[in-house]
N, C-alpha and C. Protein backbone atom coordinates (compact mmCIF):
# COMPACT_ATOMS: atom_id res chain seq x y z
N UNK A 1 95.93 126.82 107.16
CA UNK A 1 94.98 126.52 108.20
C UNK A 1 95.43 127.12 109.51
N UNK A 2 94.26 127.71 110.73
CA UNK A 2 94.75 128.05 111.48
C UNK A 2 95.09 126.98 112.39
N UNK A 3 95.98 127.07 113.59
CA UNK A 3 96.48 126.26 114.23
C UNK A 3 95.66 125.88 115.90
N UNK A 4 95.32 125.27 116.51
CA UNK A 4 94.87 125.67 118.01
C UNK A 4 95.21 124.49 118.51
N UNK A 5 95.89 124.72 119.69
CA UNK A 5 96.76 123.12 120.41
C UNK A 5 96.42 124.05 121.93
N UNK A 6 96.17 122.58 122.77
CA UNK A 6 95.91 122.12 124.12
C UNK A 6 95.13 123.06 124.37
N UNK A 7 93.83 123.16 123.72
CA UNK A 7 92.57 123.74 124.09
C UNK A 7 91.45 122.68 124.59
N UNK A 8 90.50 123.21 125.67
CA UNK A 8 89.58 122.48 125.94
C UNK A 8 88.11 123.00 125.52
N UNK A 9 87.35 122.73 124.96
CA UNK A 9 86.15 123.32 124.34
C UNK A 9 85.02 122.31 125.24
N UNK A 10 84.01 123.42 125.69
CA UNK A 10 83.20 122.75 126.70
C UNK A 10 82.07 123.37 126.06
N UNK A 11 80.50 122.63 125.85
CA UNK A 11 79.37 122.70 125.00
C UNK A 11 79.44 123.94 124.08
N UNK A 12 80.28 123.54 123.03
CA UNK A 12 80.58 124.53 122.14
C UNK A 12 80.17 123.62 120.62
N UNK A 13 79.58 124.60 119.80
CA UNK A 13 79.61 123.95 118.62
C UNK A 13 80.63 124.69 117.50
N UNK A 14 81.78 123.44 117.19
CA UNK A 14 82.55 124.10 115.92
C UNK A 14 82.48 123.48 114.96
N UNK A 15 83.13 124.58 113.94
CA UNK A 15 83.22 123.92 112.56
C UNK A 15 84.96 123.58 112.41
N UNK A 16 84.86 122.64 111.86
CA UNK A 16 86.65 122.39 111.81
C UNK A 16 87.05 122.78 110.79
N UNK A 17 86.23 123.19 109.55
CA UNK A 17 86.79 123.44 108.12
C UNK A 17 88.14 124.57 108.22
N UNK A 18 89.10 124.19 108.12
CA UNK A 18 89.76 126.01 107.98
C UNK A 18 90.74 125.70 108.80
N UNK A 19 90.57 124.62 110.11
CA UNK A 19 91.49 124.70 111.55
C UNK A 19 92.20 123.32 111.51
N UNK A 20 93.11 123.56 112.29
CA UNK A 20 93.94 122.20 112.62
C UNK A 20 94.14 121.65 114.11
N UNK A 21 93.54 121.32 114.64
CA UNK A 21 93.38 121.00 116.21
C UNK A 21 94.71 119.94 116.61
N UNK A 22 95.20 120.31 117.68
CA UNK A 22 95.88 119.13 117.98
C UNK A 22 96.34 119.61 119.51
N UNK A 23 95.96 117.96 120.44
CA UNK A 23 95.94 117.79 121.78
C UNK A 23 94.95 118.80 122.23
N UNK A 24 93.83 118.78 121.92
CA UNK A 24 92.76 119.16 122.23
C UNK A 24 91.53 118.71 123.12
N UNK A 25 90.85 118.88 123.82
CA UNK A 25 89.60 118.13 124.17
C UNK A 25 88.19 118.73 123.78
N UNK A 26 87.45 118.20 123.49
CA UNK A 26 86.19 118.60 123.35
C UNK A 26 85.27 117.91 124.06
N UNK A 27 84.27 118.28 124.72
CA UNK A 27 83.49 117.59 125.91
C UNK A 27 82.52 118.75 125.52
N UNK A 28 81.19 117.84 125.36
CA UNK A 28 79.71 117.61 125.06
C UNK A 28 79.71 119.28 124.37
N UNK A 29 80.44 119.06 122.68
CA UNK A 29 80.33 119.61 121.68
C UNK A 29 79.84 118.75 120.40
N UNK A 30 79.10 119.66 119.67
CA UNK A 30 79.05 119.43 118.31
C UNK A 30 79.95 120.08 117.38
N UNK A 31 80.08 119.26 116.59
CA UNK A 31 81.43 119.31 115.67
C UNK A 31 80.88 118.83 114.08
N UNK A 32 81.13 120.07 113.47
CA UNK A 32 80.72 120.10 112.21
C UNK A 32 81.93 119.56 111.22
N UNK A 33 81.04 119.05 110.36
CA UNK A 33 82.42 119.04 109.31
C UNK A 33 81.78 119.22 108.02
N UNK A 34 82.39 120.03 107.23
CA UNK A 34 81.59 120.17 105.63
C UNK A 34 82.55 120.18 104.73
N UNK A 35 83.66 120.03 104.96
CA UNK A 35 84.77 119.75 103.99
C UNK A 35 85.70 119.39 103.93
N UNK A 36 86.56 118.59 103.46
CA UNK A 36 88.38 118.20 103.79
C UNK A 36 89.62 119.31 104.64
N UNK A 37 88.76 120.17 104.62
CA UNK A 37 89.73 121.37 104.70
C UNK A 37 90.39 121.50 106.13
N UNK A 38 90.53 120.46 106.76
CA UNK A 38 90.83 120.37 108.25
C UNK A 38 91.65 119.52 108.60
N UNK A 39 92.34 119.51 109.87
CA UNK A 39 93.41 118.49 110.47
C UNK A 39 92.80 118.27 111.89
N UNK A 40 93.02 117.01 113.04
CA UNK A 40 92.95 117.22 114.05
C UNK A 40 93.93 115.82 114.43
N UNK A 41 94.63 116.14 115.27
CA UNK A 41 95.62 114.94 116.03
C UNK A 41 95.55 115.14 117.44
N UNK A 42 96.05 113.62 118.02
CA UNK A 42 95.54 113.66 119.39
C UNK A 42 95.15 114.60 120.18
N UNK A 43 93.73 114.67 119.52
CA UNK A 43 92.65 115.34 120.29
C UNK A 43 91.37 114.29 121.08
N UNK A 44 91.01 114.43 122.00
CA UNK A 44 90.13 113.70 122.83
C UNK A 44 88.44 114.23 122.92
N UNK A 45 87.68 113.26 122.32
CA UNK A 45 86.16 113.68 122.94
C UNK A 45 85.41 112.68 123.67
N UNK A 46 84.91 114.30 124.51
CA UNK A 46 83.67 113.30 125.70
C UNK A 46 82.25 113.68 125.36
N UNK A 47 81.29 113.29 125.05
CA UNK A 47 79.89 113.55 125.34
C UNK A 47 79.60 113.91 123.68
N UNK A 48 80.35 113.93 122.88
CA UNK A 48 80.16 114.87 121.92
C UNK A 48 79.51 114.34 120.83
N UNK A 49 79.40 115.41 119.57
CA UNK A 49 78.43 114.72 118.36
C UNK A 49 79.14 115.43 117.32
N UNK A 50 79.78 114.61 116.19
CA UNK A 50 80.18 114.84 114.82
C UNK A 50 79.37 115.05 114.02
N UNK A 51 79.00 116.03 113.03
CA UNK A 51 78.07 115.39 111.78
C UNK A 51 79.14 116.01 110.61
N UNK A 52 78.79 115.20 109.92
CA UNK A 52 79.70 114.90 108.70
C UNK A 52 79.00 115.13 107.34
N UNK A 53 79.46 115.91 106.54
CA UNK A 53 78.83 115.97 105.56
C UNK A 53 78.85 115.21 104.34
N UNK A 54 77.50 114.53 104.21
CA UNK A 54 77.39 112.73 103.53
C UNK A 54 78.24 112.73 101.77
N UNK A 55 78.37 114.29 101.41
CA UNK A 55 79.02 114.26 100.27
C UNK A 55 80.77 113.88 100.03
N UNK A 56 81.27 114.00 101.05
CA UNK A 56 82.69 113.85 101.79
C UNK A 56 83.07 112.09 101.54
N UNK A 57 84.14 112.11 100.96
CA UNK A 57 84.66 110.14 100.93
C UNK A 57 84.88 109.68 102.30
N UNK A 58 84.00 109.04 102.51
CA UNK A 58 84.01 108.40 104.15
C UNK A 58 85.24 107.69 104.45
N UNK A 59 86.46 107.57 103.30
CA UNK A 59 87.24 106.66 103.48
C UNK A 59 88.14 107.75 104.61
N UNK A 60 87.94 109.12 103.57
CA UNK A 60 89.38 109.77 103.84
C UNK A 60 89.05 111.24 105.36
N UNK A 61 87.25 110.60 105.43
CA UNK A 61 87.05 111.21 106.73
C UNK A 61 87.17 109.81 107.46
N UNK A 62 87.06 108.60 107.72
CA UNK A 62 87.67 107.93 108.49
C UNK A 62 88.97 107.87 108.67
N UNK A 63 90.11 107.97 107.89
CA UNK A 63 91.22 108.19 108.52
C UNK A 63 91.79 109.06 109.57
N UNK A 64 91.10 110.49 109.38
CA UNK A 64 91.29 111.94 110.10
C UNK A 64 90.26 111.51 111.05
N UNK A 65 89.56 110.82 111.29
CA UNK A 65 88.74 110.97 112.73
C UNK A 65 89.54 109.52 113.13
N UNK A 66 90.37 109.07 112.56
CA UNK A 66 90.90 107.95 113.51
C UNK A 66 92.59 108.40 114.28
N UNK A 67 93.09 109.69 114.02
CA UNK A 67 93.76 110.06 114.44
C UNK A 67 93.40 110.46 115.78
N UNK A 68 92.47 110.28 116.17
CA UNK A 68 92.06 110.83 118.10
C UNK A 68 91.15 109.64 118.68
N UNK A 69 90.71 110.33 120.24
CA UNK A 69 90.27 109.27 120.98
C UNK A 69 88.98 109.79 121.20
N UNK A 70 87.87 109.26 121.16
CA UNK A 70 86.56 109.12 121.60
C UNK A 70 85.60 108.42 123.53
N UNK A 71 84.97 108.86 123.80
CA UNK A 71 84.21 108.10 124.67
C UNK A 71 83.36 107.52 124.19
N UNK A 72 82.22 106.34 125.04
CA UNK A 72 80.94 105.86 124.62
C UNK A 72 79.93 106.53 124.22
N UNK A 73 80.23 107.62 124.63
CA UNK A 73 79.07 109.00 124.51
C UNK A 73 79.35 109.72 123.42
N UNK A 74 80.07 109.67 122.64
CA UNK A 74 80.40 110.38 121.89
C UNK A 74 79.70 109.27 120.42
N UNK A 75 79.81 110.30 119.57
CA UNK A 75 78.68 109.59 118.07
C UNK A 75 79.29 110.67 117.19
N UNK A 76 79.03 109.82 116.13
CA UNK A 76 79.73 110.56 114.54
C UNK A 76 77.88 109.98 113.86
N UNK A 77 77.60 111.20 113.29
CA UNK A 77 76.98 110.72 112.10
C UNK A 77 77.06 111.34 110.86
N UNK A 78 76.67 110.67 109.77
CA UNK A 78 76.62 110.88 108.38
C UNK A 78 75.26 112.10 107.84
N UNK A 79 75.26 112.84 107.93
CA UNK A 79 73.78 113.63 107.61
C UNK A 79 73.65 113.56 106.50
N UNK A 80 72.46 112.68 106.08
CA UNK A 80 72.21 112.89 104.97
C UNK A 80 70.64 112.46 104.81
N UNK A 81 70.08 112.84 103.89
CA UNK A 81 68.40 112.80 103.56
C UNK A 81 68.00 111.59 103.55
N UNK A 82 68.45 110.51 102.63
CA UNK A 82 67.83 109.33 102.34
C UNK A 82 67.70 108.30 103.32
N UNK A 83 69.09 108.32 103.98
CA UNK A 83 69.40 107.52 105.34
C UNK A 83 69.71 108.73 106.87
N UNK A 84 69.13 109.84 107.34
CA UNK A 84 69.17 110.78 108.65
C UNK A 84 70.18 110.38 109.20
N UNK A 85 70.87 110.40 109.73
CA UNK A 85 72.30 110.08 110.75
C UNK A 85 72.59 108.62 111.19
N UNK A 86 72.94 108.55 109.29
CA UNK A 86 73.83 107.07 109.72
C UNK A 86 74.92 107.17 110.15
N UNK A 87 75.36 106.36 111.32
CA UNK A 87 76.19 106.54 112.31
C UNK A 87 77.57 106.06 112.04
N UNK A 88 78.52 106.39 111.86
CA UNK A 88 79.92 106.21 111.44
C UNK A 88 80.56 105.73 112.64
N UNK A 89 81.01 104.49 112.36
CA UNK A 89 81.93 103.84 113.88
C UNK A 89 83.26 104.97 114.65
N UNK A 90 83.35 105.09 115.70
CA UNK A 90 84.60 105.96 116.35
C UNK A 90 85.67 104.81 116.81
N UNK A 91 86.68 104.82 116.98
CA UNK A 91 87.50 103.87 118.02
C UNK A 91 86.97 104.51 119.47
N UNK A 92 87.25 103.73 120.54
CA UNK A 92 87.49 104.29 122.01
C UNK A 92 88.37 104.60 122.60
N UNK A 93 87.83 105.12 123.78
CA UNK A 93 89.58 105.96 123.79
C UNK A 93 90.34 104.98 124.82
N UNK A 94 91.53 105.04 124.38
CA UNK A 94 92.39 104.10 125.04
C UNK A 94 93.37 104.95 125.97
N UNK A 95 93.48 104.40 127.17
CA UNK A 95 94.40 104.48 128.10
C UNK A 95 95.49 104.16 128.64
């Protein structure tokens, strides 16, 4: 995987498949995810939007999105057909 540390990404949309983020920020990005194939550690988002792809074990994408910090503004959802962006809880970010 490629590596990218203490980057700030500002209204950018990525895909994380492939990358390993760490001490990162992302502020009012969308953030794809379509496969396990990714890492991210204390990395921080503001404004931003996850979507997650609903075929993925929510167990073992909740662990990897609980390695970072979130704002109120920020939202994870589940994309999927039957239920449209059921919303996956974030922690907040702590100070």
């Amino acid at each position: 995987m490629k590596l990218i540390s203490n980057q700030h990404f500002l209204n950018e949309t990525i895909t994380f498949d492939g990358f390993t983020f760490t001490n990162c920020t992302f502020s009012n990005c969308v953030i794809l995810i379509t496969s396990l194939d990714f890492h991210f550690e204390g990395c921080s988002f503001f404004g931003s939007t996850l979507h997650v792809n609903p075929d993925l074990p929510i167990f073992d994408v909740s662990h990897r999105l609980s390695q970072s910090d979130y704002d109120s503004e920020t939202y994870c959802y589940r994309d999927d057909y039957k239920y449209p962006r059921t919303k996956v809880a974030l922690p907040s970010v702590s100070h």
